[in-house]
Protein backbone atom coordinates (compact mmCIF):
# COMPACT_ATOMS: atom_id res chain seq x y z
CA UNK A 1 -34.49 2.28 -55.80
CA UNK A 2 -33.46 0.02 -53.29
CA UNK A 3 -29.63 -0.70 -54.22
CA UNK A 4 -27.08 -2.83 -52.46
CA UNK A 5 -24.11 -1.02 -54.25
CA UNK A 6 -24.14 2.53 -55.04
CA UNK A 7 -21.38 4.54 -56.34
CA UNK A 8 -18.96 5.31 -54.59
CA UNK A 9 -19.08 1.80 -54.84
CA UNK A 10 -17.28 0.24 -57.29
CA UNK A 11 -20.02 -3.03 -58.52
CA UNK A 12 -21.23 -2.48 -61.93
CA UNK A 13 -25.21 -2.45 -61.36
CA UNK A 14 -24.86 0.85 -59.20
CA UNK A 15 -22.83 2.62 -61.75
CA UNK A 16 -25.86 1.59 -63.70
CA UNK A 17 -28.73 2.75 -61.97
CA UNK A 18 -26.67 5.74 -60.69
CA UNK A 19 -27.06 6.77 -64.56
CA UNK A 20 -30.27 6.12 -65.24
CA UNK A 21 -31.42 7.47 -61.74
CA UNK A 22 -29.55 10.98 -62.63
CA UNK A 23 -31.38 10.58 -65.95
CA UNK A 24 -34.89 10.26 -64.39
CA UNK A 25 -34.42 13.08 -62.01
CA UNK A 26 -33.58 15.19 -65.07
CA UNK A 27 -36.75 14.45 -66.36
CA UNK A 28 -38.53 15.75 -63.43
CA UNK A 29 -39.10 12.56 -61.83
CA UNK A 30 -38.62 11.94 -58.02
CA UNK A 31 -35.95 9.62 -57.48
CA UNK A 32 -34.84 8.49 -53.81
CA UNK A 33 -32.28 5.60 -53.21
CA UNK A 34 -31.87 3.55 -50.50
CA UNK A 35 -28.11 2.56 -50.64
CA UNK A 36 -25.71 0.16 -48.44
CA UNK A 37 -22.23 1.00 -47.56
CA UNK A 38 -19.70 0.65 -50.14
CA UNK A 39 -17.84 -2.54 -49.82
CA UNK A 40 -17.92 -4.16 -53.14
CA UNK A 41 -15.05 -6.74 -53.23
CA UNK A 42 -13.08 -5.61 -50.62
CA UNK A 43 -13.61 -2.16 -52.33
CA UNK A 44 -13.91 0.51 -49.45
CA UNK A 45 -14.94 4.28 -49.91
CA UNK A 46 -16.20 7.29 -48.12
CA UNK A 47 -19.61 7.15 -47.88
CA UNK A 48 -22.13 9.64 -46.74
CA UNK A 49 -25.35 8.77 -44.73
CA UNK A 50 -28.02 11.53 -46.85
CA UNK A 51 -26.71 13.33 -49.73
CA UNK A 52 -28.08 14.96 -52.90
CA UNK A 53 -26.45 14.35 -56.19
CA UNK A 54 -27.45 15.03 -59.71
CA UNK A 55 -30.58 15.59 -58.38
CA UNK A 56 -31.18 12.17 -57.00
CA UNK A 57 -31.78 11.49 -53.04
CA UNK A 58 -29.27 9.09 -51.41
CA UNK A 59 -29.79 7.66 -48.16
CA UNK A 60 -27.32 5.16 -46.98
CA UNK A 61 -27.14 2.52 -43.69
CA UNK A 62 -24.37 0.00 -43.01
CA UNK A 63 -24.47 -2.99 -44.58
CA UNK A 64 -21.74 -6.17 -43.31
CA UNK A 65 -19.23 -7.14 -46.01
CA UNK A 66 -16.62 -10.08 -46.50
CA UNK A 67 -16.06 -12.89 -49.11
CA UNK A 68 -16.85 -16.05 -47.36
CA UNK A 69 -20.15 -17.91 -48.33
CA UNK A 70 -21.19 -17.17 -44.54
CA UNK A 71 -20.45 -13.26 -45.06
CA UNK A 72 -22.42 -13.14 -48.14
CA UNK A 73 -25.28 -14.89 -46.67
CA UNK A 74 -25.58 -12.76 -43.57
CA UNK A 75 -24.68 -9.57 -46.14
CA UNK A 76 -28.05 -10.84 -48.34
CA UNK A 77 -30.20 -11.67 -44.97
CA UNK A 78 -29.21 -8.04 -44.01
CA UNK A 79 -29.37 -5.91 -46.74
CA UNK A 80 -32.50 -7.93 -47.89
CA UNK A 81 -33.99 -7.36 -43.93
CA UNK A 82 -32.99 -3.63 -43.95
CA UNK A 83 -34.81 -3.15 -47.26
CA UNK A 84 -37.75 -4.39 -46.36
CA UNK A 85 -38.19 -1.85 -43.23
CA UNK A 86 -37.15 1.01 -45.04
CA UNK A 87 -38.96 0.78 -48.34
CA UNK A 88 -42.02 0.18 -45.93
CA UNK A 89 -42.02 3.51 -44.68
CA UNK A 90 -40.87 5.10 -48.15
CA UNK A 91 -43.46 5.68 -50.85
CA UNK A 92 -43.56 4.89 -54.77
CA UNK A 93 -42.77 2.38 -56.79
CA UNK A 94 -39.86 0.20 -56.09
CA UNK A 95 -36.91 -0.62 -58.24
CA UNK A 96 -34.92 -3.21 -56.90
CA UNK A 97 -32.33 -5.69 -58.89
CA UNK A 98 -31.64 -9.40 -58.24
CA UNK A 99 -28.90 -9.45 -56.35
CA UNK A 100 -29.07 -10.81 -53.59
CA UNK A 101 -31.62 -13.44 -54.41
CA UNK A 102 -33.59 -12.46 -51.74
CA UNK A 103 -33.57 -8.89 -52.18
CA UNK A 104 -37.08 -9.27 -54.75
CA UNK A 105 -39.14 -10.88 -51.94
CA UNK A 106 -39.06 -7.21 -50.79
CA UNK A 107 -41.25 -5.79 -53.13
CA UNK A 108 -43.78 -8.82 -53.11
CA UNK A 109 -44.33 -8.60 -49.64
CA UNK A 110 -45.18 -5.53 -50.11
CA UNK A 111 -47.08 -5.50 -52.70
CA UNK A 112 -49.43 -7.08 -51.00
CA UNK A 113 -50.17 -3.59 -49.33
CA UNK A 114 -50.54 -2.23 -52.70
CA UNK A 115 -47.08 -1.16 -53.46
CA UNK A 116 -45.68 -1.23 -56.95
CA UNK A 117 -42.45 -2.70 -57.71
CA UNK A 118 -40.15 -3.10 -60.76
CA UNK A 119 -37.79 -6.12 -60.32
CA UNK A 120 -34.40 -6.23 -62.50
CA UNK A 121 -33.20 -9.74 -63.57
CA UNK A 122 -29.83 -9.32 -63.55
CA UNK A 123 -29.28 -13.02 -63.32
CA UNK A 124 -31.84 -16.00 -62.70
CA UNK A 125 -30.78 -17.86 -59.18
CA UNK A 126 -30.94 -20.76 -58.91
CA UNK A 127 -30.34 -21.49 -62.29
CA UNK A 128 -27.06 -19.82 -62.84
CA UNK A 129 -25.08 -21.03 -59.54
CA UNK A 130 -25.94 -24.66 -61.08
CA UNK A 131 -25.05 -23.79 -64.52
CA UNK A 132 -21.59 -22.61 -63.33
CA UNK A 133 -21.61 -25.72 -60.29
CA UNK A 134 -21.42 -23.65 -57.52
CA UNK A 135 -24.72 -24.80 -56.61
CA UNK A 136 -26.28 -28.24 -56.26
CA UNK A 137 -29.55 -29.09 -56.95
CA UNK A 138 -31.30 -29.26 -53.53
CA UNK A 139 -33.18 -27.47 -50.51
CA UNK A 140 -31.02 -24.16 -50.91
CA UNK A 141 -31.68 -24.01 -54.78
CA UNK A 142 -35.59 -25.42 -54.19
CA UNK A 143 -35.59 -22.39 -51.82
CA UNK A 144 -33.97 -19.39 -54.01
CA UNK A 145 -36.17 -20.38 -56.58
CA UNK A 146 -39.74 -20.15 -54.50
CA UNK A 147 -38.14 -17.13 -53.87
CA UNK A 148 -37.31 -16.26 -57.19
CA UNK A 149 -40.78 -17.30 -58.27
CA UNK A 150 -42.18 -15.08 -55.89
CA UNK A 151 -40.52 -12.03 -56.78
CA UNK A 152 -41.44 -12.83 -60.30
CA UNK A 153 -45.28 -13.07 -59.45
CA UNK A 154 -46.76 -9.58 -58.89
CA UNK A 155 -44.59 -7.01 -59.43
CA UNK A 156 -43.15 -5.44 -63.31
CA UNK A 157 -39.75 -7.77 -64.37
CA UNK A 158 -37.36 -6.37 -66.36
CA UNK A 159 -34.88 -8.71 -68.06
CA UNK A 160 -31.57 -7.42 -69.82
CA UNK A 161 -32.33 -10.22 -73.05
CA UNK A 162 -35.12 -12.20 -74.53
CA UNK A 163 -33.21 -15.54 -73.52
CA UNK A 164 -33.32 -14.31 -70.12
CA UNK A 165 -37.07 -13.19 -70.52
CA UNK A 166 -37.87 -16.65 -71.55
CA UNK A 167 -36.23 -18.12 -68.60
CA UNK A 168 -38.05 -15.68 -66.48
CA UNK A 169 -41.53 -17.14 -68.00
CA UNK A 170 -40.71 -20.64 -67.69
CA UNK A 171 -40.44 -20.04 -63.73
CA UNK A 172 -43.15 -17.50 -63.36
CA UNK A 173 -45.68 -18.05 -66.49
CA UNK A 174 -47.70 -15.19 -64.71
CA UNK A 175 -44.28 -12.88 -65.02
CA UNK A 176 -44.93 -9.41 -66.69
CA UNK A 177 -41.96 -9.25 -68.37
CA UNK A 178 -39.83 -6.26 -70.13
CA UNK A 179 -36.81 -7.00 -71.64
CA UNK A 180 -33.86 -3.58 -71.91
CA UNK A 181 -30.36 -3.95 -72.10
CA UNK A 182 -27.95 -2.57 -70.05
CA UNK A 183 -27.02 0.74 -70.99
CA UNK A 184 -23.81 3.27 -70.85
CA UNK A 185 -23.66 7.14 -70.74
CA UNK A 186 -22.94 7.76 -74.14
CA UNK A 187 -21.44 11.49 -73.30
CA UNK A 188 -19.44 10.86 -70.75
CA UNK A 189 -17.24 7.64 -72.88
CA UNK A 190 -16.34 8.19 -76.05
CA UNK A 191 -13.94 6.94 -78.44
CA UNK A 192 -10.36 7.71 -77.64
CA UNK A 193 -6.88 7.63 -78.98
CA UNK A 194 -4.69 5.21 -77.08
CA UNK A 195 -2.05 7.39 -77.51
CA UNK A 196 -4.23 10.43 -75.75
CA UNK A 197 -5.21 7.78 -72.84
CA UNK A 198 -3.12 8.61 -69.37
CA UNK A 199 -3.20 4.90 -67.79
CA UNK A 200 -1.72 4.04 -71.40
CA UNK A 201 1.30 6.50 -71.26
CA UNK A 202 1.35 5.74 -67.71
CA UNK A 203 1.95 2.23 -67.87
CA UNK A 204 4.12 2.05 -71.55
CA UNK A 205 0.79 0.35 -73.34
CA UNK A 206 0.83 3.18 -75.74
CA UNK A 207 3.42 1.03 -78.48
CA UNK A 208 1.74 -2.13 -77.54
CA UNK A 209 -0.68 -4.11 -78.70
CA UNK A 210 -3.12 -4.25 -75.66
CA UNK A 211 -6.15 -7.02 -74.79
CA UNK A 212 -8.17 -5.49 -71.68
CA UNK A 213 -10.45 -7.40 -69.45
CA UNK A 214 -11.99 -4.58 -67.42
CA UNK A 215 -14.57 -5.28 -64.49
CA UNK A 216 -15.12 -8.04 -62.35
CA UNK A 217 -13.45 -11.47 -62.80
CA UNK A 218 -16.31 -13.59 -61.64
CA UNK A 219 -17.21 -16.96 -61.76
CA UNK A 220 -19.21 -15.72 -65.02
CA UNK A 221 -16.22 -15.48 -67.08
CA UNK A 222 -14.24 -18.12 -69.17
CA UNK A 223 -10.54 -16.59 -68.52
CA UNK A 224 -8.74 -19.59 -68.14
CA UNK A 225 -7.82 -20.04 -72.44
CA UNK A 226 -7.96 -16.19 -72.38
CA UNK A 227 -4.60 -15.72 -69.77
CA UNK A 228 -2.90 -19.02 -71.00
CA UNK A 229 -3.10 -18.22 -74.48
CA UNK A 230 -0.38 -14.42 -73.78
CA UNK A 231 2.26 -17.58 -74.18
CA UNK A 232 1.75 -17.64 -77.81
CA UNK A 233 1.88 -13.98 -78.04
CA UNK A 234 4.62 -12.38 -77.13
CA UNK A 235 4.29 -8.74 -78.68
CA UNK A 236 0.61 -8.46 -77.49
CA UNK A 237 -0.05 -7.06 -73.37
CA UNK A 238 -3.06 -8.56 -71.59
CA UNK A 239 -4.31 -6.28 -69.05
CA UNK A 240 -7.13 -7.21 -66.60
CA UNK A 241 -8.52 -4.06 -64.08
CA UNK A 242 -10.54 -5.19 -61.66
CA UNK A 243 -11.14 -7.81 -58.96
CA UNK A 244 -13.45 -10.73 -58.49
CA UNK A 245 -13.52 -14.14 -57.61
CA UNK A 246 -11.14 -15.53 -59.85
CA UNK A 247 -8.57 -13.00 -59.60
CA UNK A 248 -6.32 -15.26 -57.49
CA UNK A 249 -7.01 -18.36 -59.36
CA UNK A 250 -5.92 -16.10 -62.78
CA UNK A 251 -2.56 -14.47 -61.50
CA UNK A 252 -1.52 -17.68 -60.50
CA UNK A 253 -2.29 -19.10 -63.96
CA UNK A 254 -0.39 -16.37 -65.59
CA UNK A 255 2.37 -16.84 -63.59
CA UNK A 256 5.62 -15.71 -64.42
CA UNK A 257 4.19 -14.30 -67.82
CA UNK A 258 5.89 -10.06 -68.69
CA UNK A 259 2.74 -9.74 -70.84
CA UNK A 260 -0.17 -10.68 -68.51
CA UNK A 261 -0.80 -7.31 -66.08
CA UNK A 262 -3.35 -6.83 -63.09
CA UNK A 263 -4.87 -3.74 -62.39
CA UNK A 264 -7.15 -2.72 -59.59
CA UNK A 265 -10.86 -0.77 -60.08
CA UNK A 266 -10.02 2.33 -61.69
CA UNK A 267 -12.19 5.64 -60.66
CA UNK A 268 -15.54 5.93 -62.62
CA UNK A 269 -14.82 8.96 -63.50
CA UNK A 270 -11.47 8.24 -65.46
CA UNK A 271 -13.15 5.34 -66.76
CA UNK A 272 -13.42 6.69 -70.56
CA UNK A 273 -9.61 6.79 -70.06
CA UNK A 274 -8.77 3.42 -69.15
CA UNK A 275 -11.17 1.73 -71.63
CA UNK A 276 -8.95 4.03 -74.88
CA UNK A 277 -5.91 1.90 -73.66
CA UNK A 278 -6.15 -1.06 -75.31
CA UNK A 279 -6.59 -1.96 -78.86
CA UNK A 280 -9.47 -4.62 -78.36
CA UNK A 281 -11.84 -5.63 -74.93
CA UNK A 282 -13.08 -8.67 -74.10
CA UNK A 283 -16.41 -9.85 -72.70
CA UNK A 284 -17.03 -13.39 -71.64
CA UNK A 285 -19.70 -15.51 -70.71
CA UNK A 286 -19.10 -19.16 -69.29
CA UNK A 287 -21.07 -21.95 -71.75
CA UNK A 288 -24.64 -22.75 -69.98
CA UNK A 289 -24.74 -19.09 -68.28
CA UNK A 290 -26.89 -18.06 -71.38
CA UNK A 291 -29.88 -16.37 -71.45
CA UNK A 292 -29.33 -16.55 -67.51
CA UNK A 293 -26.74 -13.28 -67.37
CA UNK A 294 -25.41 -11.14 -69.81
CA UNK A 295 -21.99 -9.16 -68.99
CA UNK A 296 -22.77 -5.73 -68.11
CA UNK A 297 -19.14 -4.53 -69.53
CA UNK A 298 -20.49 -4.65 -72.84
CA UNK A 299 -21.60 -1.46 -73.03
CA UNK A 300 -18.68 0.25 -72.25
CA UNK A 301 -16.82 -1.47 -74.74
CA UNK A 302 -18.92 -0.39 -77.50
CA UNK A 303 -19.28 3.53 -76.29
CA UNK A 304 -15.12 3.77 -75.81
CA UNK A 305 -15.13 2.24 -79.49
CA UNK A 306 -13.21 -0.53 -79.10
CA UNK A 307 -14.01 -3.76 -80.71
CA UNK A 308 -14.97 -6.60 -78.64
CA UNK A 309 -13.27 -9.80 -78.26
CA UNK A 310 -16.11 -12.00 -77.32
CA UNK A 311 -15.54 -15.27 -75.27
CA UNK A 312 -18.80 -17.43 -75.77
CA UNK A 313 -20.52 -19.97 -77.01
CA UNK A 314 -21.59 -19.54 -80.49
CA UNK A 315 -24.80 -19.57 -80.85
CA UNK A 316 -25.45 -17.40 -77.32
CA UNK A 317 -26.92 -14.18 -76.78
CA UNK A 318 -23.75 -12.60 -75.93
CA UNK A 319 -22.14 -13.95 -79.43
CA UNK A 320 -25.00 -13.11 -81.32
CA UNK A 321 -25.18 -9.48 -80.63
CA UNK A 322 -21.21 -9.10 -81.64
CA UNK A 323 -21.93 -11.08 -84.82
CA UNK A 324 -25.13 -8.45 -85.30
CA UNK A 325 -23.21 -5.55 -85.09
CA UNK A 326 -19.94 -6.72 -87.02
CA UNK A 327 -18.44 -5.19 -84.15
CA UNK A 328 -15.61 -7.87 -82.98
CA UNK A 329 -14.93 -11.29 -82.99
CA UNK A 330 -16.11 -14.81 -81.22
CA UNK A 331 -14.13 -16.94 -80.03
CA UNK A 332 -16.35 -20.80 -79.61
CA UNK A 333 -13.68 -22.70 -77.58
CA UNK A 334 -12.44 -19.96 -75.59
CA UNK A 335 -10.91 -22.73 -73.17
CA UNK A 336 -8.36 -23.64 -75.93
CA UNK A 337 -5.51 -21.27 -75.61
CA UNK A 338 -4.66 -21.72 -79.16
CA UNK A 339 -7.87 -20.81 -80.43
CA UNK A 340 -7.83 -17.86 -78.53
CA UNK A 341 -4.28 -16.34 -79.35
CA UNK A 342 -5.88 -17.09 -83.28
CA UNK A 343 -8.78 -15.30 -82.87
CA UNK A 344 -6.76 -12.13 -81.29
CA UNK A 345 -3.69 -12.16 -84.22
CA UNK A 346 -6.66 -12.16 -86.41
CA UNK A 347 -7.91 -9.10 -84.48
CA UNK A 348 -3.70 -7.90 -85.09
CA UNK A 349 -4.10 -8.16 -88.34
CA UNK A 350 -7.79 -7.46 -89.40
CA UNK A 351 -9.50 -3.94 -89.37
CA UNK A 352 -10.21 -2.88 -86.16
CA UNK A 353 -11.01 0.79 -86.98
CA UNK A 354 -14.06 -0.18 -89.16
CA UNK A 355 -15.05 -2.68 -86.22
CA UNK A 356 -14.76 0.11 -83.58
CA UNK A 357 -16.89 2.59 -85.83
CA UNK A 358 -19.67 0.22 -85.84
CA UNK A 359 -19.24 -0.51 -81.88
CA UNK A 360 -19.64 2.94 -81.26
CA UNK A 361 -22.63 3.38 -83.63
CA UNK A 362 -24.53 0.10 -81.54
CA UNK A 363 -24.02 1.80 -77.86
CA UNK A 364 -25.56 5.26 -79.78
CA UNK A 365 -28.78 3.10 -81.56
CA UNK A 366 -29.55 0.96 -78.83
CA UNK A 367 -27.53 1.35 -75.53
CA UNK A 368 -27.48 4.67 -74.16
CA UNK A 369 -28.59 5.90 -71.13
CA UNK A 370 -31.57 7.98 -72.60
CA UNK A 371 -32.97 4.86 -74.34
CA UNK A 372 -32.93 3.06 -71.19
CA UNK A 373 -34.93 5.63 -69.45
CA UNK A 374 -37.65 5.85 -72.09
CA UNK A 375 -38.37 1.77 -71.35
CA UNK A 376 -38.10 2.19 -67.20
CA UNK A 377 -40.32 5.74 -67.88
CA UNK A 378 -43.01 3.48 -69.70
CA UNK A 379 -42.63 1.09 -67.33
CA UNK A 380 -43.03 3.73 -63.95
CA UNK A 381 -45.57 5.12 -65.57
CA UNK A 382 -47.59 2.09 -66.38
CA UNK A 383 -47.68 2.16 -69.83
CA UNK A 384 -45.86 -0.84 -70.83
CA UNK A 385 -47.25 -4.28 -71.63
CA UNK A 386 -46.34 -7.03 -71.69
């Protein structure tokens, strides 16, 4: 696995693969990953160089960090340069997600020594920086996307939804694709009292009625209506944990506001903890960004029990699977503050225990960790089609 974040880091995609990774070494299977140094939003951590842990080798190199577009860029040449020369002298297949853009070209260049590689689409580049306008249509885009196309040519794609797996065709029609959701240990969060949950009690959200964004606060995520409409709600708590590109942008727009509250990254391990403390979750997805990212929160959501609060256009993938499931509410015209602080008294009033049941049931059917590793097994093994 080659892996630009890996816990201790705090980004979402290492927590994932560090779960199915410990789940493939369980099953006997030899997993090594080639990590960077933690440094996930500003997020800093101990980090080892070689370790063993949960069976699963970890070897780990320095990787640059910062937030400007000219730190990322030199992060992505890096990371993507470093990959390259150490998966070279590794052996097996490769497993490598698409962030940064670049990092895929890794395992076509080398497959054209007869390695294997698995590439996870995450997100489609270019596609999605135009979609959300932080990327105009020109050399740089014409660029990631020869890129893009490349990665898709030779290797095994995986997708996380069939909207995404159709956009993955239409720029690679020779694209073998797979598509498996995101996935969530299962065990390890379960549904929880808010009343038993410590950053509840901790922080007086026990008697509350609590809204939690949890995760990053990207450029992804409609927030805007979200923040704006805790004016029309006085005896509900919005609570966002995390950090991300719009954080700034949204503590300014909340303002003066008691009921709007900023958390940072909690640990991973309490993380079954912080998701009991709230009464419903919300996962977002900006309108164009489907079927070209899915939020990887979602998950989480449904193992802790909690019914989701979904920000997103109707008829997208993201809406569709809540609306599936019975298992929370959309919200259309999630920039409208007053159709937002509707939607959540509805969620005051309406039955949130049967709605958390059936959240929990989804992330057992289809979204555990186990599940996940029988598609990637198939996959390793080269038994899927496709």
């Amino acid at each position: 696995m080659l892996l630009p974040h890996y816990p201790p880091d705090v980004a979402a995609d290492g927590q994932l693969f560090a779960l199915l990774a410990r789940e493939l070494a369980a099953r006997d299977c030899m997993v090594r990953v080639l990590a960077w140094s933690p440094r996930y939003h500003g997020v800093r951590a101990n980090w080892a160089r070689r370790e063993v842990v949960d069976g699963v080798r970890i070897s780990r190199c320095w990787a640059p960090g910062g937030k400007s577009l000219a730190a990322r860029a030199l992060a992505a040449w890096w990371v993507t340069t470093t990959a390259f020369w150490r998966a070279l002298f590794s052996r097996g297949v490769l497993l490598m997600p698409s962030s940064p853009p670049t990092l895929g070209l890794v395992g076509w260049w080398l497959s054209w020594i007869g390695r294997r590689y698995v590439y996870v689409l995450h997100d489609i580049h270019p596609e999605l920086g135009i979609a959300l306008k932080r990327l105009k249509p020109g050399l740089l885009a014409s660029l990631l996307r020869f890129g893009q196309r490349r990665a898709l040519a030779r290797g095994r794609t995986v997708t996380l939804t069939p909207g995404m797996a159709d956009k993955a065709r239409e720029l690679q029609p020779r694209a073998k694709v797979s598509v498996i959701p995101n996935w969530v240990d299962t065990q390890a969060i379960k549904p929880k009292p808010k009343a038993a949950s410590a950053f509840a009690r901790e922080h007086g959200l026990v008697a509350r009625f609590v809204i939690q964004y949890s995760g990053n606060l990207g450029l992804l995520h409609p927030l805007d209506g979200l923040t704006q409409a805790m004016r029309e709600l006085p005896d509900a708590v919005l609570c966002f944990i995390g950090r991300g590109a719009k954080l700034e942008h949204t503590k300014a727009l909340a303002g003066d506001l008691a009921n709007v509250r900023f958390f940072d990254y909690q640990p991973s391990d309490s993380l079954e903890d912080s998701l009991a403390a709230c009464d419903v979750a919300v996962a977002a997805i900006e309108r164009g960004a489907d079927g070209l990212a899915m939020p990887s929160k979602l998950q989480g959501i449904l193992a802790s029990g909690r019914p989701v609060l979904a920000l997103a256009p109707q008829d997208s993938e993201l809406a569709q699977l809540v609306q599936s499931h019975d298992c929370g509410w959309v919200v259309d015209d999630f920039n409208d503050p007053q159709a937002v602080a509707a939607a959540i008294r509805i969620a005051m009033s309406g039955n949130r225990e049967q709605r958390g049941k059936a959240a929990r049931a989804a992330a057992e059917q289809a979204y555990s960790t186990q599940t996940a590793a029988d598609a990637y097994a198939s996959i390793l093994e080269g038994r899927a089609t496709g």
